[in-house]
PDB file of N, CA and C in Angstrom:
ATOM      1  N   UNK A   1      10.566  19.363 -14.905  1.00  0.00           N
ATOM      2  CA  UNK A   1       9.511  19.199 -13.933  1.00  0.00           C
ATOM      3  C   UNK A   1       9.938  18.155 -12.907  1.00  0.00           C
ATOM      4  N   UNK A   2       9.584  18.461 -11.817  1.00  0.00           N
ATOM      5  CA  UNK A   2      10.203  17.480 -10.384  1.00  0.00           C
ATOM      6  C   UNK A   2       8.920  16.864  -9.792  1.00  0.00           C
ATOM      7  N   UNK A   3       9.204  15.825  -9.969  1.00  0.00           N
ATOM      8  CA  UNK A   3       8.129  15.042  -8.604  1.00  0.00           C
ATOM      9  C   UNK A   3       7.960  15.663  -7.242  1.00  0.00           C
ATOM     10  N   UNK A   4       6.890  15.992  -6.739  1.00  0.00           N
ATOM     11  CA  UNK A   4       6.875  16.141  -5.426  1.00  0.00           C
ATOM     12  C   UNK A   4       7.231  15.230  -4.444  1.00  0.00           C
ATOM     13  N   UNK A   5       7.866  15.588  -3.295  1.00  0.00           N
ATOM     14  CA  UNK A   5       8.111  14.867  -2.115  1.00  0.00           C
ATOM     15  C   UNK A   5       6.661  13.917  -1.872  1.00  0.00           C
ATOM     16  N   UNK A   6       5.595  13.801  -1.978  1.00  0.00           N
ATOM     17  CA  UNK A   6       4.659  13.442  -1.273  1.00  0.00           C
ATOM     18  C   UNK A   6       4.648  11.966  -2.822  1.00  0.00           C
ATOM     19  N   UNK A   7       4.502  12.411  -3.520  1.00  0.00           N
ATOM     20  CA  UNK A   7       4.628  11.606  -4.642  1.00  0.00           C
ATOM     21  C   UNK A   7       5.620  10.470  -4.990  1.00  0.00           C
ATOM     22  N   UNK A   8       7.201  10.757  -4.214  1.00  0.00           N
ATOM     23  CA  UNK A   8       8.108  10.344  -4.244  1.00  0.00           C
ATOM     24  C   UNK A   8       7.841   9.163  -3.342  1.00  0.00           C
ATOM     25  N   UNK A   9       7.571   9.817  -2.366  1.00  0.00           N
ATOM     26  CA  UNK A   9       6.863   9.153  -1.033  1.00  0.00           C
ATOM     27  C   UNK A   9       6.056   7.805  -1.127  1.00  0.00           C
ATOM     28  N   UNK A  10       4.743   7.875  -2.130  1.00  0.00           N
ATOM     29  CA  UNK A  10       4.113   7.397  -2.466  1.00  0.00           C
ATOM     30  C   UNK A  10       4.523   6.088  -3.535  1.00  0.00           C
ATOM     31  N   UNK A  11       4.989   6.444  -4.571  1.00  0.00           N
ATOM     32  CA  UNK A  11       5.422   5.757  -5.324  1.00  0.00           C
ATOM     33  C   UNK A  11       6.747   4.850  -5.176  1.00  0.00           C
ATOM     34  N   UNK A  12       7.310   5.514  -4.057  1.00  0.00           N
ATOM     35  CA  UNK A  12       8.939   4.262  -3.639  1.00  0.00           C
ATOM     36  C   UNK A  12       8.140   3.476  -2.563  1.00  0.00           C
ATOM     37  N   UNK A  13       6.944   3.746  -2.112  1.00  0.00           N
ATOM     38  CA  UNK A  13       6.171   2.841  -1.207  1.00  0.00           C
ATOM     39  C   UNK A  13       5.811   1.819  -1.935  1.00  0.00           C
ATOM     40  N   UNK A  14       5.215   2.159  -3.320  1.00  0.00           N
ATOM     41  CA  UNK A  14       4.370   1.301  -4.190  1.00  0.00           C
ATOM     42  C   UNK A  14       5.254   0.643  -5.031  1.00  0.00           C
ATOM     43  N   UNK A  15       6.715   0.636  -4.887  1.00  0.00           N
ATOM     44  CA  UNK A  15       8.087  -0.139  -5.825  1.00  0.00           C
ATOM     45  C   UNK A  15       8.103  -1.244  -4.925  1.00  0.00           C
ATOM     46  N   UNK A  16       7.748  -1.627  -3.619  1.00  0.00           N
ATOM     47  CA  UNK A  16       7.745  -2.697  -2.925  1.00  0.00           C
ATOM     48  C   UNK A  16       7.014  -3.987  -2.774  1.00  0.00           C
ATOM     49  N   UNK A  17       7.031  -5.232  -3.855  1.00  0.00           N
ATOM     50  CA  UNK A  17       5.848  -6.061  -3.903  1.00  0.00           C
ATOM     51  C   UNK A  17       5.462  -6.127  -2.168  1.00  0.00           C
ATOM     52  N   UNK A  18       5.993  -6.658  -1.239  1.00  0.00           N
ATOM     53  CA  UNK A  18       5.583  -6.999  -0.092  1.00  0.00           C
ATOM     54  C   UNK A  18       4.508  -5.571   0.537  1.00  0.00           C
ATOM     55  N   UNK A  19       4.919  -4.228   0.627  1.00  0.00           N
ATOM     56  CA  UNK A  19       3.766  -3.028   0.788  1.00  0.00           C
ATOM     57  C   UNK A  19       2.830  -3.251  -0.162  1.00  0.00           C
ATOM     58  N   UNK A  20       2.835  -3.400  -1.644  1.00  0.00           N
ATOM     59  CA  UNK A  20       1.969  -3.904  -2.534  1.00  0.00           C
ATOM     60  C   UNK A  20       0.679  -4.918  -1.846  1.00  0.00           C
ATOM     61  N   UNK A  21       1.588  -6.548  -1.332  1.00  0.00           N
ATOM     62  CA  UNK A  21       0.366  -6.809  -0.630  1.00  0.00           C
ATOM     63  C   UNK A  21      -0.149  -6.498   0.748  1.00  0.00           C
ATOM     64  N   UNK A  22       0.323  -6.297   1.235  1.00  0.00           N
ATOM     65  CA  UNK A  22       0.153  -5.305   2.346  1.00  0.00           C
ATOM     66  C   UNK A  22      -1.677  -4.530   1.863  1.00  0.00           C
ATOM     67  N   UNK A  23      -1.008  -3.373   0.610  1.00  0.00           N
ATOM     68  CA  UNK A  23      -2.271  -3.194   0.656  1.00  0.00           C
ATOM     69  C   UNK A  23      -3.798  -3.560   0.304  1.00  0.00           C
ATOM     70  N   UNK A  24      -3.325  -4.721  -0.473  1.00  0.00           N
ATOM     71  CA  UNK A  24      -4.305  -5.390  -1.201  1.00  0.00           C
ATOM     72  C   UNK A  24      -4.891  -6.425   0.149  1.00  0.00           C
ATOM     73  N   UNK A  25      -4.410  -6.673   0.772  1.00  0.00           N
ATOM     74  CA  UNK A  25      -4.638  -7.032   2.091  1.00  0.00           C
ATOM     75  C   UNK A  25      -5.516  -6.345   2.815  1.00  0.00           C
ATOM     76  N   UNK A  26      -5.534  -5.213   2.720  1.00  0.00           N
ATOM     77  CA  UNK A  26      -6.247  -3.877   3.522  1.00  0.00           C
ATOM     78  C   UNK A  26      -7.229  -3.241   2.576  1.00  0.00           C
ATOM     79  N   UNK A  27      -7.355  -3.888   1.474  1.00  0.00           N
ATOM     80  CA  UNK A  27      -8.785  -3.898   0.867  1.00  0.00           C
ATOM     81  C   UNK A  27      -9.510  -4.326   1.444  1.00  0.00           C
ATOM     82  N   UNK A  28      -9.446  -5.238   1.974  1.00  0.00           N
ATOM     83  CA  UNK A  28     -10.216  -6.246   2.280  1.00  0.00           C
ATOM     84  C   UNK A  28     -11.156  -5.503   3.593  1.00  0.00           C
ATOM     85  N   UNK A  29      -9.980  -5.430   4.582  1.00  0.00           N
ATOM     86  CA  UNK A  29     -10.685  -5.258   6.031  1.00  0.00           C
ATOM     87  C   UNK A  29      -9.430  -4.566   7.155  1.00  0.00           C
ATOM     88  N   UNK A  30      -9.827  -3.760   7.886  1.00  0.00           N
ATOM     89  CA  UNK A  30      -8.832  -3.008   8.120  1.00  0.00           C
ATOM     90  C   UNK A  30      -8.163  -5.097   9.273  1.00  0.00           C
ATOM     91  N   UNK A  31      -6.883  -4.286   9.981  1.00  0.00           N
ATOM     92  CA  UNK A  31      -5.911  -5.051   9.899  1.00  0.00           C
ATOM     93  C   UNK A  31      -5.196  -5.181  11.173  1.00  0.00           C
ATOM     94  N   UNK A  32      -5.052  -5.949  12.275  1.00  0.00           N
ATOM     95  CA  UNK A  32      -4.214  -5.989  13.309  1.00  0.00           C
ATOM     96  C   UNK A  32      -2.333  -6.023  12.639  1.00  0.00           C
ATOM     97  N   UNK A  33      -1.903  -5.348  12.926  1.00  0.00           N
ATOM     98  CA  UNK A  33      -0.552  -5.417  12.715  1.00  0.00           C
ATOM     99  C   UNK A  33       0.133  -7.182  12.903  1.00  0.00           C
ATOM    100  N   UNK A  34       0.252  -7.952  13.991  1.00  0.00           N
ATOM    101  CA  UNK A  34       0.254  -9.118  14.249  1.00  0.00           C
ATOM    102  C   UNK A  34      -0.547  -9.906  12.577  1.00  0.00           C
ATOM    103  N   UNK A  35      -2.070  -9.680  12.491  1.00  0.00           N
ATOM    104  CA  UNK A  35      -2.853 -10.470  11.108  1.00  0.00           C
ATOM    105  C   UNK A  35      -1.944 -10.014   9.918  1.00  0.00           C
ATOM    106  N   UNK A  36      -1.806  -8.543   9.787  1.00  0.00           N
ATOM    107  CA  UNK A  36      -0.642  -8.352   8.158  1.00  0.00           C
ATOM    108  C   UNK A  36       0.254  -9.200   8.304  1.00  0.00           C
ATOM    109  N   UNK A  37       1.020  -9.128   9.213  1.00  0.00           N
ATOM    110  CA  UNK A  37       2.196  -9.762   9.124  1.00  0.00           C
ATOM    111  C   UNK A  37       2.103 -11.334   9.057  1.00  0.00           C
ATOM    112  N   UNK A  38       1.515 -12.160   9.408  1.00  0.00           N
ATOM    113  CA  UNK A  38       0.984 -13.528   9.628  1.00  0.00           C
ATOM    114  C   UNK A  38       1.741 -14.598   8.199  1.00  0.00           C
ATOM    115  N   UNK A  39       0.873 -13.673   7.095  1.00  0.00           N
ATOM    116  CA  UNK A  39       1.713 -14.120   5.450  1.00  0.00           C
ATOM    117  C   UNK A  39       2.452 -14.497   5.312  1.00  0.00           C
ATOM    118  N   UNK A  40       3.250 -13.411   5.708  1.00  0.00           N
ATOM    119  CA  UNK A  40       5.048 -13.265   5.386  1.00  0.00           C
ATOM    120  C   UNK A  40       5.628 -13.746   6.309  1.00  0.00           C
ATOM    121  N   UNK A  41       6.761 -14.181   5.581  1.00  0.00           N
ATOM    122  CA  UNK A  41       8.044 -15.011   5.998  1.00  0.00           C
ATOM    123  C   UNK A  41       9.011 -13.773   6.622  1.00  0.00           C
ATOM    124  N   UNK A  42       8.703 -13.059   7.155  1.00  0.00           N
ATOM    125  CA  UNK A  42       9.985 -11.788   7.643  1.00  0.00           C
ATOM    126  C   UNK A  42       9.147 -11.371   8.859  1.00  0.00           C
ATOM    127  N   UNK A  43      10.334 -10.868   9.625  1.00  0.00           N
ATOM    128  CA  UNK A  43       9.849 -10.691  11.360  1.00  0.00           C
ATOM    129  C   UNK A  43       9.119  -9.696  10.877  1.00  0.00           C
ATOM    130  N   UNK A  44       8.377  -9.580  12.654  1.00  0.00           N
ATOM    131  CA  UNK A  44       7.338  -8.617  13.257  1.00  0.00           C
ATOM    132  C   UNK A  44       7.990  -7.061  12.604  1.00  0.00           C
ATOM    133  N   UNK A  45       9.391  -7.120  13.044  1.00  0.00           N
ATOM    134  CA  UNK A  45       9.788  -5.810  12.602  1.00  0.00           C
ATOM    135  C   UNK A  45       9.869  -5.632  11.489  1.00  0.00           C
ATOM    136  N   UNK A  46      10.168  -6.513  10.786  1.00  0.00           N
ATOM    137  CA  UNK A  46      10.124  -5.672   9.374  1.00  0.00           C
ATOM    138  C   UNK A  46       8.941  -5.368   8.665  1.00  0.00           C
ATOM    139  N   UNK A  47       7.862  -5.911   9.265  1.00  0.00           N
ATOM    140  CA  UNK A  47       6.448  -5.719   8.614  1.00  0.00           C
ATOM    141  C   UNK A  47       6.491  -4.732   9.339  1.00  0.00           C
ATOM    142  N   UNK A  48       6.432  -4.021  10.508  1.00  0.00           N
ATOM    143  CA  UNK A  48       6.127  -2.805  10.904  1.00  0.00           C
ATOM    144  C   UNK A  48       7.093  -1.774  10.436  1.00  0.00           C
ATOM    145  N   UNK A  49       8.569  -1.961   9.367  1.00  0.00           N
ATOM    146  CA  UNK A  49       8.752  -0.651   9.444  1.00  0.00           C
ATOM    147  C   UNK A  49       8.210  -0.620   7.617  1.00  0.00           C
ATOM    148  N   UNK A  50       7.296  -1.781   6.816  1.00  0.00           N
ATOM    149  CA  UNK A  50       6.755  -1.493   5.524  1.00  0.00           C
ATOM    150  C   UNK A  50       5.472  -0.925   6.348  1.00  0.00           C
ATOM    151  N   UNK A  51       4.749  -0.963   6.957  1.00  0.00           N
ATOM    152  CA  UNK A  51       3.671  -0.288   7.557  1.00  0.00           C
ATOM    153  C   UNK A  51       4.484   1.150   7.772  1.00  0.00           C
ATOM    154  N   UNK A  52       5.211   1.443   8.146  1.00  0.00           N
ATOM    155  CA  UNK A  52       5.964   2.916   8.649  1.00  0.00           C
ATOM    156  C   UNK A  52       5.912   3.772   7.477  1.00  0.00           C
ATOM    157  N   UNK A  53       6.316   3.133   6.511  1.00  0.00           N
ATOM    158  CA  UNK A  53       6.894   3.466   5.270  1.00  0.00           C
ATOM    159  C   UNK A  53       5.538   3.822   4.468  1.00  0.00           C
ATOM    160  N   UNK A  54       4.680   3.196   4.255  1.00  0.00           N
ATOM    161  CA  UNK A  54       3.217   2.956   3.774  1.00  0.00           C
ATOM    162  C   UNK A  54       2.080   4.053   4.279  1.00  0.00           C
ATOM    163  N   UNK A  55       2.579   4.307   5.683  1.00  0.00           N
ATOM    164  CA  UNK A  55       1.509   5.168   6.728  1.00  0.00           C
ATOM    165  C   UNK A  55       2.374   7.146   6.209  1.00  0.00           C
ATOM    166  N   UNK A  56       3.917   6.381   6.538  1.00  0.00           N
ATOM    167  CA  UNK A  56       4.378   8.166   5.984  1.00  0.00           C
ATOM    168  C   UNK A  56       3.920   8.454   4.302  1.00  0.00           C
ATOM    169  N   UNK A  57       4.018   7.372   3.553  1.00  0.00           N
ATOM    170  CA  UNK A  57       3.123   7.939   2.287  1.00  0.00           C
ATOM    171  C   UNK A  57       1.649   8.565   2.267  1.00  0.00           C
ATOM    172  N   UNK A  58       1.140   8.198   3.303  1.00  0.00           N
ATOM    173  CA  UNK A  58      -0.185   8.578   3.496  1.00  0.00           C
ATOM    174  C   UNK A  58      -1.166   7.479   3.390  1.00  0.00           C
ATOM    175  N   UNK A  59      -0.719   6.093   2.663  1.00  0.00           N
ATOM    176  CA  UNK A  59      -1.372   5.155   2.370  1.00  0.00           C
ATOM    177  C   UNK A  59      -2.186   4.324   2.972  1.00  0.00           C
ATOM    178  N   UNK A  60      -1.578   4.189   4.500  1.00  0.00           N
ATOM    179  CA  UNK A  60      -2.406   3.695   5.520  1.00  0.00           C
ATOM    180  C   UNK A  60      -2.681   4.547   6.094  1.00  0.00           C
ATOM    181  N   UNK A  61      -3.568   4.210   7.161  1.00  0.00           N
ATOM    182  CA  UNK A  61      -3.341   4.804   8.679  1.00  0.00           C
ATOM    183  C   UNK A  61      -3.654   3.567   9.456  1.00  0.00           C
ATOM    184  N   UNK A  62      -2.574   4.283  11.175  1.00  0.00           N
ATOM    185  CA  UNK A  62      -2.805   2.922  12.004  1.00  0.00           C
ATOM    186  C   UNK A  62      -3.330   3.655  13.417  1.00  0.00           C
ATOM    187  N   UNK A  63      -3.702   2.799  13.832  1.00  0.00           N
ATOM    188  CA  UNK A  63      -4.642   3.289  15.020  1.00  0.00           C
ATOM    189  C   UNK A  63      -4.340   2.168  16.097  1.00  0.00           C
ATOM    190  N   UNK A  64      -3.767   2.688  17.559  1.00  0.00           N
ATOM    191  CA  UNK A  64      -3.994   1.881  18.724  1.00  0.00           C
ATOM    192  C   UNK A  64      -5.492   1.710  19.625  1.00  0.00           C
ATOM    193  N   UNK A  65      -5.574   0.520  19.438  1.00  0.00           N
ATOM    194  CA  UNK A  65      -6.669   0.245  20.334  1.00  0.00           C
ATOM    195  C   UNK A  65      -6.953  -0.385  20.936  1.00  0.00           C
ATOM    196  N   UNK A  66      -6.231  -0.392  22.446  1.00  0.00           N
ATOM    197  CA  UNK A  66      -5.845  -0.663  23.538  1.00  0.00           C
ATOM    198  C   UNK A  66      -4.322  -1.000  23.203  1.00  0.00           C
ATOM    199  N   UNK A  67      -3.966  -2.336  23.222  1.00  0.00           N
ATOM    200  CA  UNK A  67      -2.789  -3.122  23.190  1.00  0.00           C
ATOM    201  C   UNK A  67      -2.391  -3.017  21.575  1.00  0.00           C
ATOM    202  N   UNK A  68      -3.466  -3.024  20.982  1.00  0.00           N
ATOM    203  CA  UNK A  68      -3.006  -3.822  19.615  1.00  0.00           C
ATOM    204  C   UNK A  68      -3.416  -2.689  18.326  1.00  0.00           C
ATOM    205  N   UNK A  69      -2.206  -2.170  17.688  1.00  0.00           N
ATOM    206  CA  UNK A  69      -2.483  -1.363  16.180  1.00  0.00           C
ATOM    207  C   UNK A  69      -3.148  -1.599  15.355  1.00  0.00           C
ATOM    208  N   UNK A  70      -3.958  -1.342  15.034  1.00  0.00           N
ATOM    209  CA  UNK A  70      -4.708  -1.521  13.944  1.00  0.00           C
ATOM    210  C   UNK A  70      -4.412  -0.618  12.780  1.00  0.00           C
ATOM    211  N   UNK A  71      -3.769  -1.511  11.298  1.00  0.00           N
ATOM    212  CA  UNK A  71      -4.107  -0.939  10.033  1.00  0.00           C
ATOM    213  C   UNK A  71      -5.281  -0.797   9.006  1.00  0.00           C
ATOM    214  N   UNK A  72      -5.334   0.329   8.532  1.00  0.00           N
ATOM    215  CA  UNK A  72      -6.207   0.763   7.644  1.00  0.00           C
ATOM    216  C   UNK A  72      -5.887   1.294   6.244  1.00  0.00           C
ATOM    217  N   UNK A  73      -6.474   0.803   5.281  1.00  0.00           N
ATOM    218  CA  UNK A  73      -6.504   1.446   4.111  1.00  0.00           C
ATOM    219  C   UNK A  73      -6.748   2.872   3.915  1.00  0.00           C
ATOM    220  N   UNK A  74      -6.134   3.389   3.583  1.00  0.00           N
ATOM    221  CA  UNK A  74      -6.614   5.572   3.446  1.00  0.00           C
ATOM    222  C   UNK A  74      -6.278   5.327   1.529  1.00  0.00           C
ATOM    223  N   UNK A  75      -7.788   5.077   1.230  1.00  0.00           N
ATOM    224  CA  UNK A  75      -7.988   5.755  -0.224  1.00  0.00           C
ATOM    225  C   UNK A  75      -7.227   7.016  -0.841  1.00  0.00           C
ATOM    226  N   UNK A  76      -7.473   7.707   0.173  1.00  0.00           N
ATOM    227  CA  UNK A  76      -7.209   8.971  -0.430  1.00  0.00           C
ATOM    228  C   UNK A  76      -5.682   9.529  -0.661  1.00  0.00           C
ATOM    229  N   UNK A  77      -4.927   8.547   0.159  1.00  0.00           N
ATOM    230  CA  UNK A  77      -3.299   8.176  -0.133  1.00  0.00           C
ATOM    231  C   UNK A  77      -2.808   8.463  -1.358  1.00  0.00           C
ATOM    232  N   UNK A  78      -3.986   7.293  -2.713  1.00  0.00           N
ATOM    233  CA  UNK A  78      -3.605   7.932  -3.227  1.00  0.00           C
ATOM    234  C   UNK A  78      -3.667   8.978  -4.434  1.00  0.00           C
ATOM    235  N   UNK A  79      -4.713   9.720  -3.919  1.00  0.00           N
ATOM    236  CA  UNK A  79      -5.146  10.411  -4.945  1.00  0.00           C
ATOM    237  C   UNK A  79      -4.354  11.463  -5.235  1.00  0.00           C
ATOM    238  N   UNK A  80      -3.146  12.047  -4.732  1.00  0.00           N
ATOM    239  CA  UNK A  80      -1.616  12.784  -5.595  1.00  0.00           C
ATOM    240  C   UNK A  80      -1.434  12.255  -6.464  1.00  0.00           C
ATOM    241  N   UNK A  81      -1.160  10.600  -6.102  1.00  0.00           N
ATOM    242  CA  UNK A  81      -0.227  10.019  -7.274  1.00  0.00           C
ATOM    243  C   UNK A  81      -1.628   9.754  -8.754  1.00  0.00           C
ATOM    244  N   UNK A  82      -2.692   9.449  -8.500  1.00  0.00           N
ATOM    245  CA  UNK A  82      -3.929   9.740  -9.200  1.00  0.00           C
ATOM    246  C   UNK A  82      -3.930  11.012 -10.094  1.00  0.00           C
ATOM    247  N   UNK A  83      -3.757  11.710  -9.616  1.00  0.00           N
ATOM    248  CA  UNK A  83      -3.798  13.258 -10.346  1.00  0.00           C
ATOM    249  C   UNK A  83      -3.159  13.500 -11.237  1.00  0.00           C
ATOM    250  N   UNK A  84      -1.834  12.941 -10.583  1.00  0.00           N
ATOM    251  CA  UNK A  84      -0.339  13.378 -11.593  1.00  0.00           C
ATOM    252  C   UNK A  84      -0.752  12.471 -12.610  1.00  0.00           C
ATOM    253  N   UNK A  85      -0.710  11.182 -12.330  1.00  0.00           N
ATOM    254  CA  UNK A  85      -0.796  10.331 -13.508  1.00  0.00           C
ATOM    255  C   UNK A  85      -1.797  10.710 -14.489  1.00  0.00           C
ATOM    256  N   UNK A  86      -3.409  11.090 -14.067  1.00  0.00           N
ATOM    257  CA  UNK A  86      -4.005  12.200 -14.677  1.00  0.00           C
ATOM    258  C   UNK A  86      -3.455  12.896 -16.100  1.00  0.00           C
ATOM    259  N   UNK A  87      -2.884  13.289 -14.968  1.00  0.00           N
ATOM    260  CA  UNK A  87      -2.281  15.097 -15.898  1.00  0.00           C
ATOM    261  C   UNK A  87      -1.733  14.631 -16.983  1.00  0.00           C
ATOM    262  N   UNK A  88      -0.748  13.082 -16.995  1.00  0.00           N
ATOM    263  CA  UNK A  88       0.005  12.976 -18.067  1.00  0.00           C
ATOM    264  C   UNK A  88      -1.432  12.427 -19.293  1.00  0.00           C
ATOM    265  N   UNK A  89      -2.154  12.399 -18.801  1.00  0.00           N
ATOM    266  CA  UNK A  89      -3.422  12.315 -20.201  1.00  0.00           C
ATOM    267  C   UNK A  89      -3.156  10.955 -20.540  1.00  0.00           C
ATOM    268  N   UNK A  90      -2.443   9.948 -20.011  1.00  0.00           N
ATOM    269  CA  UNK A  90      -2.264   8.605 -19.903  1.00  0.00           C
ATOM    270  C   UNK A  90      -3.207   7.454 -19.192  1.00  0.00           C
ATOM    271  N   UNK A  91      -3.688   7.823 -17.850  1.00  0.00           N
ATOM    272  CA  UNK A  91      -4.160   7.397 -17.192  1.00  0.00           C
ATOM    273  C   UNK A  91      -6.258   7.707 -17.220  1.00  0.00           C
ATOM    274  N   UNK A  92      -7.029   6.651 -16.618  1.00  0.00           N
ATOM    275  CA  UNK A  92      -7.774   7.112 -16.177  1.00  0.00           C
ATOM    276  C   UNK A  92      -8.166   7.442 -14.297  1.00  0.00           C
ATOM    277  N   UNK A  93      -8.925   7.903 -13.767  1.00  0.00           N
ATOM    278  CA  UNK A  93      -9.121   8.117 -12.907  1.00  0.00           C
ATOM    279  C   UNK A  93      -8.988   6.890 -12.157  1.00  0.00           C
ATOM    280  N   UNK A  94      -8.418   7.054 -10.436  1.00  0.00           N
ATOM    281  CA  UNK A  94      -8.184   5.763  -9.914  1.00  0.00           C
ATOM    282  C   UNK A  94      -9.700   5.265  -9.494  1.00  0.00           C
ATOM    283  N   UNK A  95      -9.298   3.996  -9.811  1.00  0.00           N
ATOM    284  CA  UNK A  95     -10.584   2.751  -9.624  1.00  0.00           C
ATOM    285  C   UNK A  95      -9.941   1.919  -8.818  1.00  0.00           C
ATOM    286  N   UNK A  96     -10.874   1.945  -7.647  1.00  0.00           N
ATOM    287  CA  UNK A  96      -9.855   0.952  -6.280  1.00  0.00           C
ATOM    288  C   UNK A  96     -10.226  -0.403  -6.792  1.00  0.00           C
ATOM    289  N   UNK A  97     -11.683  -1.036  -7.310  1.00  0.00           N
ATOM    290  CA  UNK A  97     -11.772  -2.026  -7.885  1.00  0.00           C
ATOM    291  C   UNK A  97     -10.680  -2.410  -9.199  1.00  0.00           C
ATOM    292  N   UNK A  98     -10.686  -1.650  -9.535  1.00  0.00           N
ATOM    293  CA  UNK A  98      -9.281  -1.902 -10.557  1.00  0.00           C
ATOM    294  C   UNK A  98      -7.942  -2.178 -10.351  1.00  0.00           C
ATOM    295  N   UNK A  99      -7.644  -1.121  -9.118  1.00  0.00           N
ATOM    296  CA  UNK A  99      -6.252  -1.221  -8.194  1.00  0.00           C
ATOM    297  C   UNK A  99      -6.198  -2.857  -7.760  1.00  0.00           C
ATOM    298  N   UNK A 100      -7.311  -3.061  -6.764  1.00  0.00           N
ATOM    299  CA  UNK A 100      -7.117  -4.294  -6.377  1.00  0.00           C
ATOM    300  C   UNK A 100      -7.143  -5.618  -7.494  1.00  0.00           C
ATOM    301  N   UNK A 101      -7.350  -5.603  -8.698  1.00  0.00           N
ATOM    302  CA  UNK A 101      -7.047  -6.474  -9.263  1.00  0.00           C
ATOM    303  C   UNK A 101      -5.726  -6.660  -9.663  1.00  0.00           C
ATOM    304  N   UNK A 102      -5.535  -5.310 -10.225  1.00  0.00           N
ATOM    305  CA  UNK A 102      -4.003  -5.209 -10.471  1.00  0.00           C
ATOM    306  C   UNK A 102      -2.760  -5.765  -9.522  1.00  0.00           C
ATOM    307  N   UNK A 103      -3.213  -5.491  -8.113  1.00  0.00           N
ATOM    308  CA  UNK A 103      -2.582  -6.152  -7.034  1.00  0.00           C
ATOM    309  C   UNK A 103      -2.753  -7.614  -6.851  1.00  0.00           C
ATOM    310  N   UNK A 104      -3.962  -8.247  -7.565  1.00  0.00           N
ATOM    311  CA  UNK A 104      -3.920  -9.615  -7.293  1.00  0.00           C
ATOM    312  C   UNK A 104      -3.282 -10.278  -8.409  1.00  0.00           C
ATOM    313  N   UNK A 105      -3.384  -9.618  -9.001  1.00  0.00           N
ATOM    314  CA  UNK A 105      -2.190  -9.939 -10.727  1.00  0.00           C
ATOM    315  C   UNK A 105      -0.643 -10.298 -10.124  1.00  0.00           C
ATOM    316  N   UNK A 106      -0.495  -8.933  -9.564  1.00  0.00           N
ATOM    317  CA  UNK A 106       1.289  -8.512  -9.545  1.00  0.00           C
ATOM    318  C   UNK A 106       1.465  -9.856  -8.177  1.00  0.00           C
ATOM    319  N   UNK A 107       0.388 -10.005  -7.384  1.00  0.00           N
ATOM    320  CA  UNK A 107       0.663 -10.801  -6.624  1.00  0.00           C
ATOM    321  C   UNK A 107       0.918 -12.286  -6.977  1.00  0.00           C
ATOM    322  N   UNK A 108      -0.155 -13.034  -7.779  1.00  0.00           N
ATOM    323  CA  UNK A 108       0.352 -13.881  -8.396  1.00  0.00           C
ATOM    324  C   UNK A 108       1.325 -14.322  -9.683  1.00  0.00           C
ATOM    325  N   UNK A 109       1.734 -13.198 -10.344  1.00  0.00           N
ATOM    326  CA  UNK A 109       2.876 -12.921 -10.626  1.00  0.00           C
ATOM    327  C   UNK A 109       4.355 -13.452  -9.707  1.00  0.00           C
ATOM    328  N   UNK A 110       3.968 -12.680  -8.998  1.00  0.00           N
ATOM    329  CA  UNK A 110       5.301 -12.919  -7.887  1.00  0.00           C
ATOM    330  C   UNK A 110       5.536 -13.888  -7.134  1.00  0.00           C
ATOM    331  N   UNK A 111       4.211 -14.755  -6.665  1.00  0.00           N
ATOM    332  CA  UNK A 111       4.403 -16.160  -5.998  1.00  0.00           C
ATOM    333  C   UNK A 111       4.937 -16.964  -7.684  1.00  0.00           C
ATOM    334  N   UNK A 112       4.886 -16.762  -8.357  1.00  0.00           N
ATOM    335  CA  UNK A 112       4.908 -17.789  -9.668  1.00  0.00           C
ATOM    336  C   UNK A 112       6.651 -17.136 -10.097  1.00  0.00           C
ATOM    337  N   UNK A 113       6.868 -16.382  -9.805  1.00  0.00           N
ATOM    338  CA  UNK A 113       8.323 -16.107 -10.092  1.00  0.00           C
ATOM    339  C   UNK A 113       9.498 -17.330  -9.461  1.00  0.00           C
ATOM    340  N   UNK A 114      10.870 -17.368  -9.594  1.00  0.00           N
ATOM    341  CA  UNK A 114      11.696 -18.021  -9.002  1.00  0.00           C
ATOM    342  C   UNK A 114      12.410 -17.554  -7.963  1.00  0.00           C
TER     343      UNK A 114
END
């Protein structure tokens, strides 16, 4: 059995702590491209091509309005990778309240690393 492209997609998005907070970030409130990036210690560009990467999974969406992009959370990103995990009779159904804890875990996890 093969992973789908869209899945592949999804999940090498979600191998990235920095897209990780990214989206836990975008729980919150959707997002000026300039505000995501603010956090992090890595240029303008490289936060826009984990937004690139994040938006072709389906995970975000970004929207111009006027001058300035705006990111958004798209729930429904990821409900493929939801399903599959599903199917393996492992998982329960995705809980975004759940997601986002998990993200504030892995996040402080990772500031506490070396």
């Amino acid at each position: 059995m093969s992973v789908s492209p869209d899945l592949d997609a999804i999940f090498a998005a979600l191998a990235d702590p920095t897209r990780r907070a990214i989206l836990s970030m975008l729980l919150e409130d959707d997002m000026a491209v300039t505000d995501v990036a603010a956090p992090f210690g890595i240029s303008l560009a490289a936060i826009s091509r984990h937004l690139a990467t994040l938006a072709a999974a389906g995970l975000i969406r970004q929207e111009r309005r006027g001058r300035i992009i705006w990111c958004k959370l798209d729930p429904a990103g990821m409900r493929p990778a939801a399903v599959w995990m599903c199917g393996l009779g492992q998982f329960d159904p995705l809980d975004l309240d759940a997601f986002e804890r998990f993200l504030a875990l892995e996040l402080d996890g990772a500031a506490d690393a070396p």
